[in-house]
N, C-alpha and C. Protein backbone atom coordinates (compact mmCIF):
# COMPACT_ATOMS: atom_id res chain seq x y z
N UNK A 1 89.27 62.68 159.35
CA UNK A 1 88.58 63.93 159.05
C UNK A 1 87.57 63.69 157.93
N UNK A 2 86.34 64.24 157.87
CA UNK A 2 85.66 64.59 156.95
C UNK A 2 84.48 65.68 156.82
N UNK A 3 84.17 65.85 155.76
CA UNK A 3 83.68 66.84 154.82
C UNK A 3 82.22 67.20 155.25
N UNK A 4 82.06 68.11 156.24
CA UNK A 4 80.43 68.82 156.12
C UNK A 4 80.03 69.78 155.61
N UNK A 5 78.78 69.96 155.31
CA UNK A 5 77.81 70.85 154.14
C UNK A 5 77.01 71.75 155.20
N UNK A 6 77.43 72.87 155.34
CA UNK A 6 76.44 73.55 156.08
C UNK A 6 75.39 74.13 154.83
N UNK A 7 74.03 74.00 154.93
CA UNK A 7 72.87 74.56 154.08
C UNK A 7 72.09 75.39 154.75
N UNK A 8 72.35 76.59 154.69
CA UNK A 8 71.43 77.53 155.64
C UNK A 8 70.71 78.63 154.47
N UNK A 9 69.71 78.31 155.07
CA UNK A 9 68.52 79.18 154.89
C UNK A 9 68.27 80.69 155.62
N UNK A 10 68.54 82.07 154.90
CA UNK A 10 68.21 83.04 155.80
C UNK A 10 66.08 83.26 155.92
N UNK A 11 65.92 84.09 157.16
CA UNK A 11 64.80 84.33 157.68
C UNK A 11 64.60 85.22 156.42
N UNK A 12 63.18 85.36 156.10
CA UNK A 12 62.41 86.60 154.83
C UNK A 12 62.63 87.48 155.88
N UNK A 13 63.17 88.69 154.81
CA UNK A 13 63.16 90.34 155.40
C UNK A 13 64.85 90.36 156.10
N UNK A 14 65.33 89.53 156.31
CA UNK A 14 66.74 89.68 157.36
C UNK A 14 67.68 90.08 156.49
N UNK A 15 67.86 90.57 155.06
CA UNK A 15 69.03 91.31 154.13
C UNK A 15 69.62 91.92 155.27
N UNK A 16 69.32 92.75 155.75
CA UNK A 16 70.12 94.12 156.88
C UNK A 16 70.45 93.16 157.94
N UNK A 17 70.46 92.32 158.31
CA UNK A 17 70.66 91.48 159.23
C UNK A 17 72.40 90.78 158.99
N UNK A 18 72.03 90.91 157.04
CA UNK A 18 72.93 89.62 156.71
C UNK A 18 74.13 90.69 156.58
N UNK A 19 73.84 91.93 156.12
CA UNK A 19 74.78 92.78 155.64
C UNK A 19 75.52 93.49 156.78
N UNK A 20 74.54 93.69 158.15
CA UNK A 20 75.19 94.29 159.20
C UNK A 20 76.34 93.22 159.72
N UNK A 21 76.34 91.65 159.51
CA UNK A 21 76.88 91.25 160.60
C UNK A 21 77.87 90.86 159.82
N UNK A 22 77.86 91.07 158.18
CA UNK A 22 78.77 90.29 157.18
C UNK A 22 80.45 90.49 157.62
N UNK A 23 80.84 91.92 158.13
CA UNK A 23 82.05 91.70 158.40
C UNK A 23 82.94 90.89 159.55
N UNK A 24 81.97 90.54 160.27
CA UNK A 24 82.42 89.56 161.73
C UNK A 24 82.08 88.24 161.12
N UNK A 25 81.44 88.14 160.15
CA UNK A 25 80.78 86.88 159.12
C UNK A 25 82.54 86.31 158.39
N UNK A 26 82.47 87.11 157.63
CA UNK A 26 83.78 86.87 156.76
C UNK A 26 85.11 86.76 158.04
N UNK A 27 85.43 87.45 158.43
CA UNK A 27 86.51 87.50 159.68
C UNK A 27 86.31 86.14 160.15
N UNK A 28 85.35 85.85 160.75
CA UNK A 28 85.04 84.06 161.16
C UNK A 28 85.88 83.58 160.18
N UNK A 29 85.05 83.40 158.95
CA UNK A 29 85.50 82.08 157.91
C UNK A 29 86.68 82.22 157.05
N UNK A 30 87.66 83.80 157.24
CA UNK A 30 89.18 83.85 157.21
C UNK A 30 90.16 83.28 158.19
N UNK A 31 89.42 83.05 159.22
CA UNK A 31 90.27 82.31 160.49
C UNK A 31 89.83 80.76 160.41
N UNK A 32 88.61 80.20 160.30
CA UNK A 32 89.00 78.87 159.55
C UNK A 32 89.74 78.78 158.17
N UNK A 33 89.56 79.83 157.52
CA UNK A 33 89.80 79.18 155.82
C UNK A 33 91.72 79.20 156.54
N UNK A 34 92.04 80.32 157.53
CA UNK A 34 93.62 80.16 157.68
C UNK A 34 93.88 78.82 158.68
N UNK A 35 93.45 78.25 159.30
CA UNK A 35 93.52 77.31 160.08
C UNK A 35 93.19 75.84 159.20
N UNK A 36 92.66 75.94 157.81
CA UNK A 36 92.27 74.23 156.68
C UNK A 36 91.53 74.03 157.37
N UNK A 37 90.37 74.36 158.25
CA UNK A 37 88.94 73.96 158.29
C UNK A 37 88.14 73.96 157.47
N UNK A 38 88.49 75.00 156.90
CA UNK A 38 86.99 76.00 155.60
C UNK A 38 87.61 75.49 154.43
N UNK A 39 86.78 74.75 153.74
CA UNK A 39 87.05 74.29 152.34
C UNK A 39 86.47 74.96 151.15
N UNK A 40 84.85 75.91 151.12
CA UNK A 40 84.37 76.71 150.39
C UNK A 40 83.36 77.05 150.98
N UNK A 41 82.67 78.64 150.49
CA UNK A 41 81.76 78.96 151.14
C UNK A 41 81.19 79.90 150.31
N UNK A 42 80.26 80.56 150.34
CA UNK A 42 79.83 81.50 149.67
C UNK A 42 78.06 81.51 149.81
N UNK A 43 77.51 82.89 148.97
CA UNK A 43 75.76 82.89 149.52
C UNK A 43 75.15 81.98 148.35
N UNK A 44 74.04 82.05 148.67
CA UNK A 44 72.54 81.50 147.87
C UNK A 44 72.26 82.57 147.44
N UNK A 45 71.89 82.82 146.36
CA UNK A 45 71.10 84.37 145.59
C UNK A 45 69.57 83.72 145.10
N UNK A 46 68.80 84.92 145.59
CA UNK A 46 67.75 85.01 145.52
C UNK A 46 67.30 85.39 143.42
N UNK A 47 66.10 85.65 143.23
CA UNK A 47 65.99 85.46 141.66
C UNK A 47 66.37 87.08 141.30
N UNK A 48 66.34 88.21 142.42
CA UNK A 48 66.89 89.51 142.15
C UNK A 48 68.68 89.47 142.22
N UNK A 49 69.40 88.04 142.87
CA UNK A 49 70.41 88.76 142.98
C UNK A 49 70.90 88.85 144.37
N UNK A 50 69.86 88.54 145.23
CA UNK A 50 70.56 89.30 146.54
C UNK A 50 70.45 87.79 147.20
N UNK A 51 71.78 87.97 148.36
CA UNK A 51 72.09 86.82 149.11
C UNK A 51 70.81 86.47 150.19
N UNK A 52 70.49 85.05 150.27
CA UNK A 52 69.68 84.70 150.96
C UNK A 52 69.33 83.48 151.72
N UNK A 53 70.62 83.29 151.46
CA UNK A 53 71.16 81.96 152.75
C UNK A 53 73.26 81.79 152.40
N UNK A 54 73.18 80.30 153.00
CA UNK A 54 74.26 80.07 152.73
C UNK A 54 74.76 78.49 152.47
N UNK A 55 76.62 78.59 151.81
CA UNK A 55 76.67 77.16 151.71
C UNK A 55 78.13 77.05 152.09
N UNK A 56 78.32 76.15 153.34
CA UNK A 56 79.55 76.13 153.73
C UNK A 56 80.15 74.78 154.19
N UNK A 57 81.21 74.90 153.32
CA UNK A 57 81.99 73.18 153.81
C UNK A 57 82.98 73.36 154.37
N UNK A 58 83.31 72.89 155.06
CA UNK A 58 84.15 72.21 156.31
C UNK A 58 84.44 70.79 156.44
N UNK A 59 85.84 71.44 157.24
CA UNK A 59 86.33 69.69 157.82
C UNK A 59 86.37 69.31 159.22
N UNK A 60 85.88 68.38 159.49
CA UNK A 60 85.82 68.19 161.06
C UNK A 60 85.53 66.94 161.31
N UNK A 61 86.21 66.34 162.39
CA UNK A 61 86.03 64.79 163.28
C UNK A 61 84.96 64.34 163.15
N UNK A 62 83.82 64.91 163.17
CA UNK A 62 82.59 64.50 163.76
C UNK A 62 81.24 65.38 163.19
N UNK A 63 80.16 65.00 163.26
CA UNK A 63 79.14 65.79 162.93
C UNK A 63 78.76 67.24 164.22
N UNK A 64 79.10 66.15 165.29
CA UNK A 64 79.05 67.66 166.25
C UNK A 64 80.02 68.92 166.17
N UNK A 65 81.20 68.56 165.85
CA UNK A 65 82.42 69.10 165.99
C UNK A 65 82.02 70.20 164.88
N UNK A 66 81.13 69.65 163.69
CA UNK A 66 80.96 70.57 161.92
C UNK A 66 79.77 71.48 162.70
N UNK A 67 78.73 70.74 163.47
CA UNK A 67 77.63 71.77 164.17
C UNK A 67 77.66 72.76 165.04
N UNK A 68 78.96 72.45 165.93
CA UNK A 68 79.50 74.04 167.01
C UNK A 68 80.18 74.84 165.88
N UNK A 69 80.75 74.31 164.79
CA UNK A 69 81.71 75.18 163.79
C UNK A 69 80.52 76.36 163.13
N UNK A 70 79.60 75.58 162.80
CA UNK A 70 78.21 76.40 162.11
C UNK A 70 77.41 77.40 163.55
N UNK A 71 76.92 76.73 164.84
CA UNK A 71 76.35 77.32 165.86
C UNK A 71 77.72 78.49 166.26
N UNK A 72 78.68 78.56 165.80
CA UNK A 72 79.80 79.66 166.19
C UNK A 72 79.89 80.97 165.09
N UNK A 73 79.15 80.50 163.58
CA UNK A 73 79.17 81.63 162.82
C UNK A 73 78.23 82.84 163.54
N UNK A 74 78.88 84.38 163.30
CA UNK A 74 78.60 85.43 163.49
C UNK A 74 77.04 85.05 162.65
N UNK A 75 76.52 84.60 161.69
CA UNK A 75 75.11 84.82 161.04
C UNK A 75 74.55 84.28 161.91
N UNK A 76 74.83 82.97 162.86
CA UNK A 76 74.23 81.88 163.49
C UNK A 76 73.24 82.73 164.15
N UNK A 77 74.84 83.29 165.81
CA UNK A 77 74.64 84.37 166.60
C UNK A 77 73.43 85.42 166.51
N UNK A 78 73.97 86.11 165.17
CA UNK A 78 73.02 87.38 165.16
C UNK A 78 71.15 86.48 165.03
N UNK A 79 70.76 85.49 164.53
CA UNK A 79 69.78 84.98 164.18
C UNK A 79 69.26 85.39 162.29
N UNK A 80 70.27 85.39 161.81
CA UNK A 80 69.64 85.80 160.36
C UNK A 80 69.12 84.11 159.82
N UNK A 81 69.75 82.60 159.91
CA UNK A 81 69.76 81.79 159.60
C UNK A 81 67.68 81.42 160.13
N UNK A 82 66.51 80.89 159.30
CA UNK A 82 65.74 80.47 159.24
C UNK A 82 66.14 78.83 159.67
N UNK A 83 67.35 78.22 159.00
CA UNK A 83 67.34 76.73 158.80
C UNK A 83 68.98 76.91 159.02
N UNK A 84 69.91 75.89 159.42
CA UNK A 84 70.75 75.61 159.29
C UNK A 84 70.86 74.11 159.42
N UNK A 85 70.87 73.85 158.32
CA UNK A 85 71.29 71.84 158.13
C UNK A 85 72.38 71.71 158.19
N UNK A 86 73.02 70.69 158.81
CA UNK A 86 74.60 70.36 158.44
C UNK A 86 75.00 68.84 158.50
N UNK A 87 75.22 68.58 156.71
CA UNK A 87 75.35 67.10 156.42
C UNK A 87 76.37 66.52 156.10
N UNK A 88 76.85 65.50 156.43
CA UNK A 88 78.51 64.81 156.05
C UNK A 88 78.15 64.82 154.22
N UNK A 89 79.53 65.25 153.58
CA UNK A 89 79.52 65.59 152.21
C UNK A 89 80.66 64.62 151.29
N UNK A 90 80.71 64.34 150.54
CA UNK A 90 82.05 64.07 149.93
C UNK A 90 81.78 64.27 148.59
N UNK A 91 83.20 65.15 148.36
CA UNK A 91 83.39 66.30 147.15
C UNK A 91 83.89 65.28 146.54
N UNK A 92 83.24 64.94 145.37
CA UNK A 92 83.95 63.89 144.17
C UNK A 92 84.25 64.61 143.08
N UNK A 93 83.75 65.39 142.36
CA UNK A 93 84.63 66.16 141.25
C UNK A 93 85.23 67.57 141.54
N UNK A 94 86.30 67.76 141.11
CA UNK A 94 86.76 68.67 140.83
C UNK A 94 87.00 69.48 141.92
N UNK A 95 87.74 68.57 143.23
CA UNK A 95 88.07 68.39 144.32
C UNK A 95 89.52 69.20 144.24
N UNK A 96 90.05 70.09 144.73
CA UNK A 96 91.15 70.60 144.63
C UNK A 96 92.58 70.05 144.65
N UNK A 97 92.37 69.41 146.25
CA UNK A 97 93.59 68.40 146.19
C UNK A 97 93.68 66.60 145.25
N UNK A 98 91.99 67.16 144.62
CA UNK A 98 92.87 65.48 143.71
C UNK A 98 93.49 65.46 142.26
C-alpha cells in the first residue's frame, strides 16, 4: 500500500457548486475515512477565507486505484474540480502511526 495526494483545484465562481454537493462530499470521505483508505483531507482557503479546492490523502495499491478513488468523489461528479492531480506521497513527519 501507499500514500496518494489528491491536489484539486476548484473552477472560479463554483462556491455554490462546492457547498451544494458538500454533504454527499463528506458522506463519501466518512465511508473511506471508516473503511482506512482516507488518511486526511480538508479545503484550500482562498485569501477571504472561503474554500477553493482541495487536499486529500489516501491509501491505495496503485496510482490508478488513488485516481478512480478521486474520479468517484461527489466534487469530481458534480464538476466543481478545475484540476485534479493525484501524486504518490510519503508522510515523513508527524505521521500518526509512527
Amino acid at each position: 500500500m501507499a500514500l496518494f495526494a489528491f491536489v484539486c483545484a476548484d473552477k472560479p465562481g463554483h462556491l455554490n457548486v462546492r457547498m451544494d454537493t458538500r454533504p454527499a462530499h463528506v458522506e463519501h470521505l466518512n465511508a473511506l475515512n471508516a473503511s482506512g483508505v482516507l488518511k486526511m483531507a480538508g479545503p484550500f482557503l482562498d485569501s477571504d477565507g472561503k474554500p477553493n479546492g482541495s487536499l486529500v490523502i489516501v491509501e491505495a495499491e496503485t496510482i490508478e486505484e488513488a485516481r478512480s478513488i478521486a474520479d468517484a468523489d461527489p466534487y469530481t461528479k458534480a464538476g466543481l474540480f478545475q484540476s485534479v492531480e493525484v501524486r504518490a506521497f510519503n508522510w515523513v513527519f508527524n505521521k500518526p502511526e509512527a
